[in-house]
C-alpha atoms as a PDB file:
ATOM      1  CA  UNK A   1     164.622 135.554  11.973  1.00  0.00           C
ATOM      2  CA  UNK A   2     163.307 136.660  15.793  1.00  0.00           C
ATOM      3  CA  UNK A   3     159.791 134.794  16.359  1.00  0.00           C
ATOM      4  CA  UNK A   4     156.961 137.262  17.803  1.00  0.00           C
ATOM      5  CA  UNK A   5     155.503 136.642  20.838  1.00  0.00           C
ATOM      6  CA  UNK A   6     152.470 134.696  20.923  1.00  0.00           C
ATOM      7  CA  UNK A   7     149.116 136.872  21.375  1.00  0.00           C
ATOM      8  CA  UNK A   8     147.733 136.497  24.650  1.00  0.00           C
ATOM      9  CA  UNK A   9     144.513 135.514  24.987  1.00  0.00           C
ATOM     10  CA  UNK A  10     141.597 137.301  25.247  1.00  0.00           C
ATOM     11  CA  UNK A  11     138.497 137.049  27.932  1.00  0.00           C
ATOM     12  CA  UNK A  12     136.609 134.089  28.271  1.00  0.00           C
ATOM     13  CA  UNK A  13     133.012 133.674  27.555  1.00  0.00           C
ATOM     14  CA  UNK A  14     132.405 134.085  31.170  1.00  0.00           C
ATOM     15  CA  UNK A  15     134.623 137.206  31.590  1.00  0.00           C
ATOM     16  CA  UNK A  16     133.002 138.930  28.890  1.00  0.00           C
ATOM     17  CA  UNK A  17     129.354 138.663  30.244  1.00  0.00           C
ATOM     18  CA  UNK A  18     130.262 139.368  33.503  1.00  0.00           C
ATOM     19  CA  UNK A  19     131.939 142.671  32.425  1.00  0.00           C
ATOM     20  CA  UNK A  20     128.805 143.417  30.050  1.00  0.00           C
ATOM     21  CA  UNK A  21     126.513 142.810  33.077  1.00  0.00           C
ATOM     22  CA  UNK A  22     128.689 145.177  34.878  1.00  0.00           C
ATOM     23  CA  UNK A  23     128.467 147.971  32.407  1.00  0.00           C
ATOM     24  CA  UNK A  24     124.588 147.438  31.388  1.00  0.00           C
ATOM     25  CA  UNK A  25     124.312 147.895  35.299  1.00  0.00           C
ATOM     26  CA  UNK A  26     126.576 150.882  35.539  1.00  0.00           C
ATOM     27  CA  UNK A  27     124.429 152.476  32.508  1.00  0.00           C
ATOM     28  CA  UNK A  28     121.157 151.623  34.213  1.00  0.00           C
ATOM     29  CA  UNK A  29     122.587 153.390  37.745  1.00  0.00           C
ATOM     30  CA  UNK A  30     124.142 156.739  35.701  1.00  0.00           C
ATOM     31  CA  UNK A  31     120.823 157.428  34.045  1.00  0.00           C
ATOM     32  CA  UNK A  32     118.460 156.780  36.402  1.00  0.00           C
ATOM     33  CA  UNK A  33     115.550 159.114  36.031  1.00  0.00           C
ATOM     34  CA  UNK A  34     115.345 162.397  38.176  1.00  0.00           C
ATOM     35  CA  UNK A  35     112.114 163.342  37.824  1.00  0.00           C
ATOM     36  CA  UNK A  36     111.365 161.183  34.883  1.00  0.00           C
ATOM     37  CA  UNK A  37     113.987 162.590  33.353  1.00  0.00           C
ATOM     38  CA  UNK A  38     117.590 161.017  32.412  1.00  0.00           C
ATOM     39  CA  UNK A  39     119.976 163.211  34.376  1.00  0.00           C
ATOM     40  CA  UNK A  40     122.609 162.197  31.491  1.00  0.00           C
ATOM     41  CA  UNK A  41     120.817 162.370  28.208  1.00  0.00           C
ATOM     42  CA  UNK A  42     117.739 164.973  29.729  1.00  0.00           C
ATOM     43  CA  UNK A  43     115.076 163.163  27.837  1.00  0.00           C
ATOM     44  CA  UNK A  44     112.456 160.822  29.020  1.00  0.00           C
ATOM     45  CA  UNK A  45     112.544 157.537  30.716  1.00  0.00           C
ATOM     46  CA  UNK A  46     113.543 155.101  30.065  1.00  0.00           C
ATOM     47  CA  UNK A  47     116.094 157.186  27.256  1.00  0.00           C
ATOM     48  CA  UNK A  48     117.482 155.129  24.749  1.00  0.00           C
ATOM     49  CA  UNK A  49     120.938 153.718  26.741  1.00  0.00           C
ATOM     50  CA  UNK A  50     118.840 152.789  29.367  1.00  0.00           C
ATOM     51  CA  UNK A  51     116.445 151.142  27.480  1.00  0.00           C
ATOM     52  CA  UNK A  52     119.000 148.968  25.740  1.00  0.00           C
ATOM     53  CA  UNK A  53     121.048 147.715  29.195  1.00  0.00           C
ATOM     54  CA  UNK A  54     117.619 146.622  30.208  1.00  0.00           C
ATOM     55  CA  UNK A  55     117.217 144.798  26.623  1.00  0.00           C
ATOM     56  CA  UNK A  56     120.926 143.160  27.376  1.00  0.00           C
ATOM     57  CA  UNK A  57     119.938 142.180  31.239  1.00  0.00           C
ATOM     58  CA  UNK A  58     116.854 140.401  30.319  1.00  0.00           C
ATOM     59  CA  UNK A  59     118.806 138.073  27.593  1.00  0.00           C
ATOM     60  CA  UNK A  60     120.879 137.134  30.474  1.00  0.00           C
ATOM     61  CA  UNK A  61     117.874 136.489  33.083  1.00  0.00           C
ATOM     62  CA  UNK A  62     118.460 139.971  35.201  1.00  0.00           C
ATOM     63  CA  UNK A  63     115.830 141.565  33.788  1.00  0.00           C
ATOM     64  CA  UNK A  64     114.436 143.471  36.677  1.00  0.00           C
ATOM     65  CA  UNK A  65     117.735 144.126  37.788  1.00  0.00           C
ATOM     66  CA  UNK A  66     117.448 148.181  39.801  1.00  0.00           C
ATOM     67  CA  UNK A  67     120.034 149.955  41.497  1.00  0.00           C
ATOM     68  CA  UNK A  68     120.816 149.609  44.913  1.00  0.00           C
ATOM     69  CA  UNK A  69     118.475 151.512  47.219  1.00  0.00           C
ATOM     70  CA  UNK A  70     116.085 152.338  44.351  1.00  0.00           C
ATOM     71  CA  UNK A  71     113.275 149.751  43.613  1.00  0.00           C
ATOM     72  CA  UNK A  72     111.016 148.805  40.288  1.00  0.00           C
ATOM     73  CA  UNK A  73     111.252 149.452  37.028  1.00  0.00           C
ATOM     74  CA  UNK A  74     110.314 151.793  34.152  1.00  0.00           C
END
């Protein structure tokens, strides 16, 4: 009987919220509002995505996290 490799194992705890910060950050950059409008989803800021990588940042204390070269927050 052949024995089956052992799974490897998956991300850490760490890896894992540094790859959600990541992607609530790249979410936040690819809808930033045009005009108050989302160039992705074309409704209002903030639209819903955005809204909820904002939710996600501020459980993890980056909150008023913007992208680079653009400043506040909706």
């Amino acid at each position: 009987m052949a024995t089956q490799p052992r799974p490897r194992p998956g991300l850490s705890t760490i890896q894992l919220r540094n790859r959600m910060i990541l992607s609530a950050q790249r979410i936040i950059n690819e809808h930033w509002p045009r005009v108050d409008r989302c160039p992705v989803c074309g409704c209002g800021w903030p639209c819903p995505p955005t809204k909820t990588a904002y939710d996600y940042l501020a459980t993890v204390g980056q909150g008023g996290w913007a992208p680079p070269g653009r400043t506040g927050r909706p």
